[in-house]
Every structure is written in C-alpha cells, then in structure tokens.
PDB file of N, CA and C in Angstrom:
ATOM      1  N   UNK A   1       0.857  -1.178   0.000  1.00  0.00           N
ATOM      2  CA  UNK A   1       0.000   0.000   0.000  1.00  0.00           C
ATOM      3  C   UNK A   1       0.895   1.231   0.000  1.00  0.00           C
ATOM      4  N   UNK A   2       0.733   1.870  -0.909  1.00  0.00           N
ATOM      5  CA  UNK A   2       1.543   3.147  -0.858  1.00  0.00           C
ATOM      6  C   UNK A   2       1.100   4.350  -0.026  1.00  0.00           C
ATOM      7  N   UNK A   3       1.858   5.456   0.539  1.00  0.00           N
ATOM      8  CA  UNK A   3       2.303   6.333   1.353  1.00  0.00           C
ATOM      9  C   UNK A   3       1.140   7.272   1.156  1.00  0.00           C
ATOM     10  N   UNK A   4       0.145   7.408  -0.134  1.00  0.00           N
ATOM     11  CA  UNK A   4      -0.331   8.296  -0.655  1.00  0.00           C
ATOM     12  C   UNK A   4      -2.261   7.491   0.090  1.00  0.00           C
ATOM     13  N   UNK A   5      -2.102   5.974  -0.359  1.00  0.00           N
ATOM     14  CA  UNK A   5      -3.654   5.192  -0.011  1.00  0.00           C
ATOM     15  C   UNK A   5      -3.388   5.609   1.445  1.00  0.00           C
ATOM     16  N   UNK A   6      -2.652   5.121   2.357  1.00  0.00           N
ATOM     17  CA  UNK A   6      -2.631   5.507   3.838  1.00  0.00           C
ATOM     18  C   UNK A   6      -3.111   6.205   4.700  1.00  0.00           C
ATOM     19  N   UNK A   7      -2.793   7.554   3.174  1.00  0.00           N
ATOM     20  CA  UNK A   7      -3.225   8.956   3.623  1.00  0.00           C
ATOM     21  C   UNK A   7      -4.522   9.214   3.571  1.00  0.00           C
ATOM     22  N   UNK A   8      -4.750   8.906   2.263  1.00  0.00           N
ATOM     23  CA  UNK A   8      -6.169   8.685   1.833  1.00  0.00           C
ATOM     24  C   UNK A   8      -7.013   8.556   2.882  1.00  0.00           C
ATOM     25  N   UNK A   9      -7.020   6.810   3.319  1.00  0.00           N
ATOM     26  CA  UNK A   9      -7.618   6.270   4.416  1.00  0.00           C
ATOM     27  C   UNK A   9      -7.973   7.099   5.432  1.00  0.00           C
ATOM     28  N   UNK A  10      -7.056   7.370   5.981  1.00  0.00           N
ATOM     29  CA  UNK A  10      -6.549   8.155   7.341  1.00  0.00           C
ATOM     30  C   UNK A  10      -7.397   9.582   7.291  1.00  0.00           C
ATOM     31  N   UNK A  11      -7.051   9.786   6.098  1.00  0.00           N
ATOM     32  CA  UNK A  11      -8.104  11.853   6.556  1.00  0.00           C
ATOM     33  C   UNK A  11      -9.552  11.357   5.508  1.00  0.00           C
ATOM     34  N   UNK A  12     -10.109   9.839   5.198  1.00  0.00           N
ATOM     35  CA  UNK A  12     -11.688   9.933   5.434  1.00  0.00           C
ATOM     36  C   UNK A  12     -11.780   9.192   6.499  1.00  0.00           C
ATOM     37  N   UNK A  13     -11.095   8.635   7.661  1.00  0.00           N
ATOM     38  CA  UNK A  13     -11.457   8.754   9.284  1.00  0.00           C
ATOM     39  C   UNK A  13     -12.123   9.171   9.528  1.00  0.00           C
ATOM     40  N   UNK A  14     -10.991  10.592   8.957  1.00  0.00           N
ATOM     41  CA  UNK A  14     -11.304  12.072  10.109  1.00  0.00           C
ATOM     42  C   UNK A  14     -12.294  13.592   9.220  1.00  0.00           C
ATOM     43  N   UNK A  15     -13.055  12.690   8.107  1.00  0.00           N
ATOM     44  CA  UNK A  15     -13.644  13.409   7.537  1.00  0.00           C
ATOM     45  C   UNK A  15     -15.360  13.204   8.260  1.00  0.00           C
ATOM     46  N   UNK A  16     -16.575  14.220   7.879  1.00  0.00           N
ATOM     47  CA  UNK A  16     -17.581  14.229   8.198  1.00  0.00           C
ATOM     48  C   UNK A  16     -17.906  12.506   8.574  1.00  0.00           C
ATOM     49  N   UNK A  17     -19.085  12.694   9.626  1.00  0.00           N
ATOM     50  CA  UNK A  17     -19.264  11.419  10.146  1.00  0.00           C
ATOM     51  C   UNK A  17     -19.842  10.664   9.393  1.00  0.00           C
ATOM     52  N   UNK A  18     -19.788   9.222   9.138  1.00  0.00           N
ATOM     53  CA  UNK A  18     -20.254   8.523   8.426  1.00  0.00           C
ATOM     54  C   UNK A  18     -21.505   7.811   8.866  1.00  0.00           C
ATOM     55  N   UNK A  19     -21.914   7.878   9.590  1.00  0.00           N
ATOM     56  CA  UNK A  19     -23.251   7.647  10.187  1.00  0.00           C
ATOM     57  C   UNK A  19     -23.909   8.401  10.809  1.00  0.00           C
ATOM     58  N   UNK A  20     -25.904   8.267  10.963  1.00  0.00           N
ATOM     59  CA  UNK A  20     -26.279   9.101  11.660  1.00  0.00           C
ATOM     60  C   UNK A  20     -26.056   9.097  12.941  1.00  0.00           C
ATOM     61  N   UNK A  21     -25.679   7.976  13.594  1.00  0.00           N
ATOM     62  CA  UNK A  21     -25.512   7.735  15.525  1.00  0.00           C
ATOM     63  C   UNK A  21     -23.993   8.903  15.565  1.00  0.00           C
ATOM     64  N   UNK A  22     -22.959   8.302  14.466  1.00  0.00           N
ATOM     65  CA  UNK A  22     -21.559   9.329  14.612  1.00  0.00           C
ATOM     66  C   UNK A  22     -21.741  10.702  14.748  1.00  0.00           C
ATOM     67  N   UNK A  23     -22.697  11.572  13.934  1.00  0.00           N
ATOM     68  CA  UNK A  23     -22.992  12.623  13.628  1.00  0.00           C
ATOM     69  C   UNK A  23     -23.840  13.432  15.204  1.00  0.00           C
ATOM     70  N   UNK A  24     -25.098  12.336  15.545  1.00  0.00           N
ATOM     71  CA  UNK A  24     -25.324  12.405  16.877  1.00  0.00           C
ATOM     72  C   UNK A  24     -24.356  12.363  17.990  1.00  0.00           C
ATOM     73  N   UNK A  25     -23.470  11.893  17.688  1.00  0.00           N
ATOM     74  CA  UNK A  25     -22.476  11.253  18.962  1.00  0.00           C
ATOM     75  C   UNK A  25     -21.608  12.817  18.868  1.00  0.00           C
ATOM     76  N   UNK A  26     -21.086  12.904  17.481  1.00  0.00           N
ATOM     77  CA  UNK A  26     -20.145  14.005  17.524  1.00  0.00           C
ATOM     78  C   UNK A  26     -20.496  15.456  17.901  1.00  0.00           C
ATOM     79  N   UNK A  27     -22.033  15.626  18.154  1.00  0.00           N
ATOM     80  CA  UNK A  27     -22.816  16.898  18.158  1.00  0.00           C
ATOM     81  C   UNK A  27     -23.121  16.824  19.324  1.00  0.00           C
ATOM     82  N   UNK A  28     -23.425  16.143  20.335  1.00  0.00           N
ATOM     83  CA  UNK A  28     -23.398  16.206  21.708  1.00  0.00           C
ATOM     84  C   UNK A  28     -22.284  16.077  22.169  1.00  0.00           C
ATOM     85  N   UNK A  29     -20.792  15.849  21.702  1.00  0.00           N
ATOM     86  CA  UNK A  29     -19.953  15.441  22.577  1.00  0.00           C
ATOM     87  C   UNK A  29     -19.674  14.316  23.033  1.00  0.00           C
ATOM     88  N   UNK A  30     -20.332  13.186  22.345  1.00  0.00           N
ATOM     89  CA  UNK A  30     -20.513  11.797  23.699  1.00  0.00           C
ATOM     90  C   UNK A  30     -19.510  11.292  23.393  1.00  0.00           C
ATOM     91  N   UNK A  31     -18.525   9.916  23.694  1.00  0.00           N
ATOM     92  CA  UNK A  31     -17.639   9.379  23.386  1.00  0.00           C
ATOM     93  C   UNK A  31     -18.207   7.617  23.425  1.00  0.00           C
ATOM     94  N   UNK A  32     -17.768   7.233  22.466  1.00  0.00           N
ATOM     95  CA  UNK A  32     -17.884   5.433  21.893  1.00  0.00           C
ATOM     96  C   UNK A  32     -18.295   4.924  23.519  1.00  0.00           C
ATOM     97  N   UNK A  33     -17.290   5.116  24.498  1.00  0.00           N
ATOM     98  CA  UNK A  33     -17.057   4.462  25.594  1.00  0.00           C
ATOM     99  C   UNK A  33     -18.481   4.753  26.420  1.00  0.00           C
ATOM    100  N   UNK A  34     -18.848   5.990  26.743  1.00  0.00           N
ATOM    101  CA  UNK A  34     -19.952   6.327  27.161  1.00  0.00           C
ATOM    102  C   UNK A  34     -21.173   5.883  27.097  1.00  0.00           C
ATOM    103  N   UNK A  35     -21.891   5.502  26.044  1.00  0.00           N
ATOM    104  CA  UNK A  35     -22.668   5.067  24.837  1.00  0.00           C
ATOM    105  C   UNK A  35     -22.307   3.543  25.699  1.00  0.00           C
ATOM    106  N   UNK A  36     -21.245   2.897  25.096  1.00  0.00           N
ATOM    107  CA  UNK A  36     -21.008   1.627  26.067  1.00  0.00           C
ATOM    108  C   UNK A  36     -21.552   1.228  27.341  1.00  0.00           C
ATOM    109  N   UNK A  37     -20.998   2.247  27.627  1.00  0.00           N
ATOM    110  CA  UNK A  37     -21.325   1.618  29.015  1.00  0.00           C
ATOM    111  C   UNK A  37     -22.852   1.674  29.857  1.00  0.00           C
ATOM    112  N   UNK A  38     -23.162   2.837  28.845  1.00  0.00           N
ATOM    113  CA  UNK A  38     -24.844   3.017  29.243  1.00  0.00           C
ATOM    114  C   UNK A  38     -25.460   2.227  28.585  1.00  0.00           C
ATOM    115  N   UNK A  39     -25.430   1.559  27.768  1.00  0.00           N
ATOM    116  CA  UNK A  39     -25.787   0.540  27.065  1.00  0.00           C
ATOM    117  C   UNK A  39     -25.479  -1.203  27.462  1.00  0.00           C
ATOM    118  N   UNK A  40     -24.286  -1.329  28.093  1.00  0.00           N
ATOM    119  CA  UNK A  40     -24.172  -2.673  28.583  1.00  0.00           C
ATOM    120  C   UNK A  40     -23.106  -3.071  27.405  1.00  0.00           C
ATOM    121  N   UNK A  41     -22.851  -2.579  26.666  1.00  0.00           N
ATOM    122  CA  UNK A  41     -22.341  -3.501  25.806  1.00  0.00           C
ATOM    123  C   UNK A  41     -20.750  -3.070  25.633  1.00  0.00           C
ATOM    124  N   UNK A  42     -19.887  -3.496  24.637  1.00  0.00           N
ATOM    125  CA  UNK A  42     -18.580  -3.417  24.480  1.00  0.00           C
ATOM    126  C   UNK A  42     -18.527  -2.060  23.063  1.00  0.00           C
ATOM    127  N   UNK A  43     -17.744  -1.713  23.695  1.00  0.00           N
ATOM    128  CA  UNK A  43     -16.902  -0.065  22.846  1.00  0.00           C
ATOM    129  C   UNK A  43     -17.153  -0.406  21.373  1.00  0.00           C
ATOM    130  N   UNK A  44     -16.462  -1.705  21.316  1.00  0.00           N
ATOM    131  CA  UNK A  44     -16.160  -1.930  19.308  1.00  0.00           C
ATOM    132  C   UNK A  44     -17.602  -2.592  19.017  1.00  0.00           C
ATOM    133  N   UNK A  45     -18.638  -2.601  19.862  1.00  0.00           N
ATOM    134  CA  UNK A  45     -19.939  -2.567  19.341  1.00  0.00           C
ATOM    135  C   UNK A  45     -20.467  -1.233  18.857  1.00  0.00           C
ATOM    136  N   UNK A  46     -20.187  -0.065  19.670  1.00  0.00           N
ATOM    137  CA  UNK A  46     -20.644   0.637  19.248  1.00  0.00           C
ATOM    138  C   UNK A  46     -19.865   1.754  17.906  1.00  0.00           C
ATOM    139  N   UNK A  47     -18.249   0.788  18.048  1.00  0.00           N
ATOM    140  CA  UNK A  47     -17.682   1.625  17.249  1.00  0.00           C
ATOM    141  C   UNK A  47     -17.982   0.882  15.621  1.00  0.00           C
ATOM    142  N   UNK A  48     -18.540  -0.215  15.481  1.00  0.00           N
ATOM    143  CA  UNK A  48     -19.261  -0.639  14.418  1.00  0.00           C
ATOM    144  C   UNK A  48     -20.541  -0.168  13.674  1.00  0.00           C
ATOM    145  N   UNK A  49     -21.107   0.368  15.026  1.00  0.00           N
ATOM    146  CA  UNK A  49     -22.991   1.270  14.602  1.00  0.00           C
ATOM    147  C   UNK A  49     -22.134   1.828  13.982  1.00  0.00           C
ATOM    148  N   UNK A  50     -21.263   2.624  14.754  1.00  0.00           N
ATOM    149  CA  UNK A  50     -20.462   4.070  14.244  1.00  0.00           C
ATOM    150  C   UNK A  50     -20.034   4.409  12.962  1.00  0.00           C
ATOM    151  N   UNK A  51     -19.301   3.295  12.345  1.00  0.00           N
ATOM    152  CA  UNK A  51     -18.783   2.883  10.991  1.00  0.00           C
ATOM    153  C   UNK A  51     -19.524   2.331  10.159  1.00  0.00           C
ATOM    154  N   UNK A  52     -20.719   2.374  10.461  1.00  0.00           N
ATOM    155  CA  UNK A  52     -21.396   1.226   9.496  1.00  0.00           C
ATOM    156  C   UNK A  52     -21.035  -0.052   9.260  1.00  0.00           C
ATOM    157  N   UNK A  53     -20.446  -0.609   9.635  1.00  0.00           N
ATOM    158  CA  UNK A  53     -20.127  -1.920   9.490  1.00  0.00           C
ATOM    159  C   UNK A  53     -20.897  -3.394   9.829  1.00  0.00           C
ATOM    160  N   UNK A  54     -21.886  -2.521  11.128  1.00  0.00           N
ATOM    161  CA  UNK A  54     -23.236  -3.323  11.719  1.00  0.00           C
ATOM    162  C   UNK A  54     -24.513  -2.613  11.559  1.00  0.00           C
ATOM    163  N   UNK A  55     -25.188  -2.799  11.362  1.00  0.00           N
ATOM    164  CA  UNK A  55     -26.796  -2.010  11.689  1.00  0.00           C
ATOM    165  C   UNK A  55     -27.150  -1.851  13.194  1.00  0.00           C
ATOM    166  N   UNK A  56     -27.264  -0.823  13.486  1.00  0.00           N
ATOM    167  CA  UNK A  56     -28.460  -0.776  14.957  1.00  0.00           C
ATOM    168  C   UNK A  56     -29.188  -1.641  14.824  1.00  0.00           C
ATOM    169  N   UNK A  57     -29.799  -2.615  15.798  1.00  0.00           N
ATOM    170  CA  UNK A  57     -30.540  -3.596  16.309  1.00  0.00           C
ATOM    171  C   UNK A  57     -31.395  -2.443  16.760  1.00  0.00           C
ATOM    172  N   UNK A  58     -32.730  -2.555  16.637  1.00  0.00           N
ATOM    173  CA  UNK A  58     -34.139  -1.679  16.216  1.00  0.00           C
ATOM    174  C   UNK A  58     -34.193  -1.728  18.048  1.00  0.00           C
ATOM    175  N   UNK A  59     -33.987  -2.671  18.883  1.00  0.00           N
ATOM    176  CA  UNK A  59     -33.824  -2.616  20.320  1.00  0.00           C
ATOM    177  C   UNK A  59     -32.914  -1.557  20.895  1.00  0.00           C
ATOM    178  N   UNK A  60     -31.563  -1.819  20.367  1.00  0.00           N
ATOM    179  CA  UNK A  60     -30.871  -1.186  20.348  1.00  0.00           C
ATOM    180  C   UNK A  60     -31.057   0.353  20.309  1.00  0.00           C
ATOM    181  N   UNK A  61     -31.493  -0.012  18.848  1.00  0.00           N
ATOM    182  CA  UNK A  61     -31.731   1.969  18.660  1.00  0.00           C
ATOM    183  C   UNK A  61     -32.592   2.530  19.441  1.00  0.00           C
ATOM    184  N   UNK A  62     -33.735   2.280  20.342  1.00  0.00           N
ATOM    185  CA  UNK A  62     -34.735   2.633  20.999  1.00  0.00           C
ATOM    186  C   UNK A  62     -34.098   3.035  22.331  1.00  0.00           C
ATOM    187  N   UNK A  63     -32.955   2.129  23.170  1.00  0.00           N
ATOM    188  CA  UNK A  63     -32.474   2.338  23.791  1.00  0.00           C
ATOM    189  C   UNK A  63     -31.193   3.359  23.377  1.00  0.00           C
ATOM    190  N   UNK A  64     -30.763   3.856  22.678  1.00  0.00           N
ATOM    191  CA  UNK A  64     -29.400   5.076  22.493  1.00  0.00           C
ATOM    192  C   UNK A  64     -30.329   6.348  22.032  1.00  0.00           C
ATOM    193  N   UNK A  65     -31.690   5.973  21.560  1.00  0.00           N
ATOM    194  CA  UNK A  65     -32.249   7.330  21.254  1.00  0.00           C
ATOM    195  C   UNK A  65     -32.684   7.659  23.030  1.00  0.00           C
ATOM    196  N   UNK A  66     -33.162   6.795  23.671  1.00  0.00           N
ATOM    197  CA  UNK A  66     -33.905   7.339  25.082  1.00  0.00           C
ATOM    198  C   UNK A  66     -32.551   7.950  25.633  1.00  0.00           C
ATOM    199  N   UNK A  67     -30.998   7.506  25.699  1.00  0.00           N
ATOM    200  CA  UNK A  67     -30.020   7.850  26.618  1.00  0.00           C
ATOM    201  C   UNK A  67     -29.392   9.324  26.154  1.00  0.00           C
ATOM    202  N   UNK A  68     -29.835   9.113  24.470  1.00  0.00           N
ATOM    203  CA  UNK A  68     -29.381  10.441  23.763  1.00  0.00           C
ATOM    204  C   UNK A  68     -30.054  11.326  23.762  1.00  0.00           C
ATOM    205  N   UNK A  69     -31.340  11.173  23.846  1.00  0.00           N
ATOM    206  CA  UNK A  69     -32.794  12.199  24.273  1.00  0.00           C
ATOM    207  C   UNK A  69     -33.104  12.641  22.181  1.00  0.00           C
ATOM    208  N   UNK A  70     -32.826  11.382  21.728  1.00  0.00           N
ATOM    209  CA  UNK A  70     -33.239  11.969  20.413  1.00  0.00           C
ATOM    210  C   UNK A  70     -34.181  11.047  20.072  1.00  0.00           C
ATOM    211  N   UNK A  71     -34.994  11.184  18.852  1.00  0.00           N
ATOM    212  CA  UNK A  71     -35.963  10.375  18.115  1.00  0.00           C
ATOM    213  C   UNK A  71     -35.027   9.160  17.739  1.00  0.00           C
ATOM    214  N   UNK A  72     -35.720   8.022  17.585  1.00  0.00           N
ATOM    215  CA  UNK A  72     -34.625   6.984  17.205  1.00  0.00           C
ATOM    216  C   UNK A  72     -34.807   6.836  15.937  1.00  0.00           C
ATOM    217  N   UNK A  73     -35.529   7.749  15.015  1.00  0.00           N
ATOM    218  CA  UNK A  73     -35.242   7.922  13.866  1.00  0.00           C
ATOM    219  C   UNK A  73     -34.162   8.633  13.424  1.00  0.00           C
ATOM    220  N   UNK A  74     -33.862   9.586  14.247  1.00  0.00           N
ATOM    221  CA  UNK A  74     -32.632  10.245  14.139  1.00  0.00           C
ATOM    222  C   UNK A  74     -31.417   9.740  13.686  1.00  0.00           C
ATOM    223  N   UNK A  75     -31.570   8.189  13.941  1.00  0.00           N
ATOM    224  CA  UNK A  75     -29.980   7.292  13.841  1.00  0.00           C
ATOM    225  C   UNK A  75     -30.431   6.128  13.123  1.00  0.00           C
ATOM    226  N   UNK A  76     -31.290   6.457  12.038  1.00  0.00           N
ATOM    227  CA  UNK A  76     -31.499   5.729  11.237  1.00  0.00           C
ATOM    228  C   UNK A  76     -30.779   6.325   9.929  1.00  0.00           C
ATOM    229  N   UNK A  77     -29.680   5.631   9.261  1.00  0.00           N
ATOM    230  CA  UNK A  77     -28.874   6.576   8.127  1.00  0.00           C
ATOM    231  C   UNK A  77     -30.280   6.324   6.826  1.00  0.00           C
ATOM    232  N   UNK A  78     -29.680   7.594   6.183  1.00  0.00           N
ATOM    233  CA  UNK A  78     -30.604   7.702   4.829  1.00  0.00           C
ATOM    234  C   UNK A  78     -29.982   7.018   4.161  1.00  0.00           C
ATOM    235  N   UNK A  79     -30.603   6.165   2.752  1.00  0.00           N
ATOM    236  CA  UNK A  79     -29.771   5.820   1.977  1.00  0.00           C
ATOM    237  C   UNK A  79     -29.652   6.601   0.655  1.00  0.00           C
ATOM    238  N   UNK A  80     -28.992   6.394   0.089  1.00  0.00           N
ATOM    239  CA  UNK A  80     -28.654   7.618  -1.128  1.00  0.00           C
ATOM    240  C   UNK A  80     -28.741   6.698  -2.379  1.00  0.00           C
ATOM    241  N   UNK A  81     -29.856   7.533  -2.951  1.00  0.00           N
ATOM    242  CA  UNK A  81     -30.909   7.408  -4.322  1.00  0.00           C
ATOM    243  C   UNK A  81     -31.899   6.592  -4.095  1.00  0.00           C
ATOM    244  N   UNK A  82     -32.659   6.698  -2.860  1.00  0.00           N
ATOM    245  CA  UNK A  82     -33.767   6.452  -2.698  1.00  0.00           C
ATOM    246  C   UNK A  82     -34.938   7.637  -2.453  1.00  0.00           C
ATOM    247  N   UNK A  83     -34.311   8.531  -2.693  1.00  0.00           N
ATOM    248  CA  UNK A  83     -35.548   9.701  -2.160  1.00  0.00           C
ATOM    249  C   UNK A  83     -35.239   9.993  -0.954  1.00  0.00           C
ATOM    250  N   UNK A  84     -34.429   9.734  -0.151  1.00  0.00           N
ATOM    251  CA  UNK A  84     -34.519   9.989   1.390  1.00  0.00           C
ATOM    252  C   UNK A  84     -34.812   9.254   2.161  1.00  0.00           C
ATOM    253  N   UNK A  85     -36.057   7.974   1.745  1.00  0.00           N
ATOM    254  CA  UNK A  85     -36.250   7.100   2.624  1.00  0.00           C
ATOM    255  C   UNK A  85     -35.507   6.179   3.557  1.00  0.00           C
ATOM    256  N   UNK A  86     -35.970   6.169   4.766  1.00  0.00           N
ATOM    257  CA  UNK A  86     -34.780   5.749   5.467  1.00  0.00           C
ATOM    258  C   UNK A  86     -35.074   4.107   5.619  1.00  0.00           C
ATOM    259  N   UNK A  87     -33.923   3.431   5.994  1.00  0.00           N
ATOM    260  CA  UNK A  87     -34.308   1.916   6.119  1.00  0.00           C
ATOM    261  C   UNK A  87     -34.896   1.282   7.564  1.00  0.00           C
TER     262      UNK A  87
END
C-alpha cells in the first residue's frame, strides 16, 4: 500500500461522520465508551454502529435514542438514491 492510499484512508477517518448515531455522537460530545457503558455492551460494538459496518438492532436503537434524548429515527442513516427514505 503506498504512502499516498494511507493517507487517503486516514483523513476519510477524520472526515464528516459517516453515520447518523456518529454525527449524533459528535454533536453532543458523547464518546464510543460512554454510549457503552450506558448501554451494557462493548466499545467496538458501538464503534461498528459508528462505521457502518453493523446495523443498529431496532432494540438497540430505541435504547441510544432514550439515553441520547433523540428520536430513534434520528440514527437511522438515509440511503442515497432512494428519495430519502430511510431503512
């Protein structure tokens, strides 16, 4: 992997959040760990919602919208070229 993909990688990290829970998370301040622990569960669970890599469990989401004080539609991501509809 060259010096240049690395980089790449590395500053879309640290570019706009890639999910709606990240975007929530990053606008209150909360941290992965926090979220954890009010939740019961382990950090790289939530750092997966975070990344997209897992879906919120519809349980799940009901419980991080009540701790976040948001709609739990809120952290439902849109998908793009559907009109907006969310999944």
């Amino acid at each position: 992997m060259s010096s240049l993909t690395r980089s790449r990688r590395r500053s879309s990290r640290r570019g706009a959040p890639q999910t709606a829970l990240a975007s929530v998370l990053e606008t209150q301040g909360r941290r992965l760990v926090w979220v954890a622990q009010h939740l019961g569960v382990d950090a790289s669970t939530v750092s997966r919602w975070c990344s997209g890599d897992r879906p919120i469990p519809e349980r799940r989401r009901h419980q991080l919208a009540a701790i976040l004080g948001v709609d739990p539609a809120e952290l439902v991501d849109r998908q793009p070229g559907n009109g907006g509809a969310t999944s």
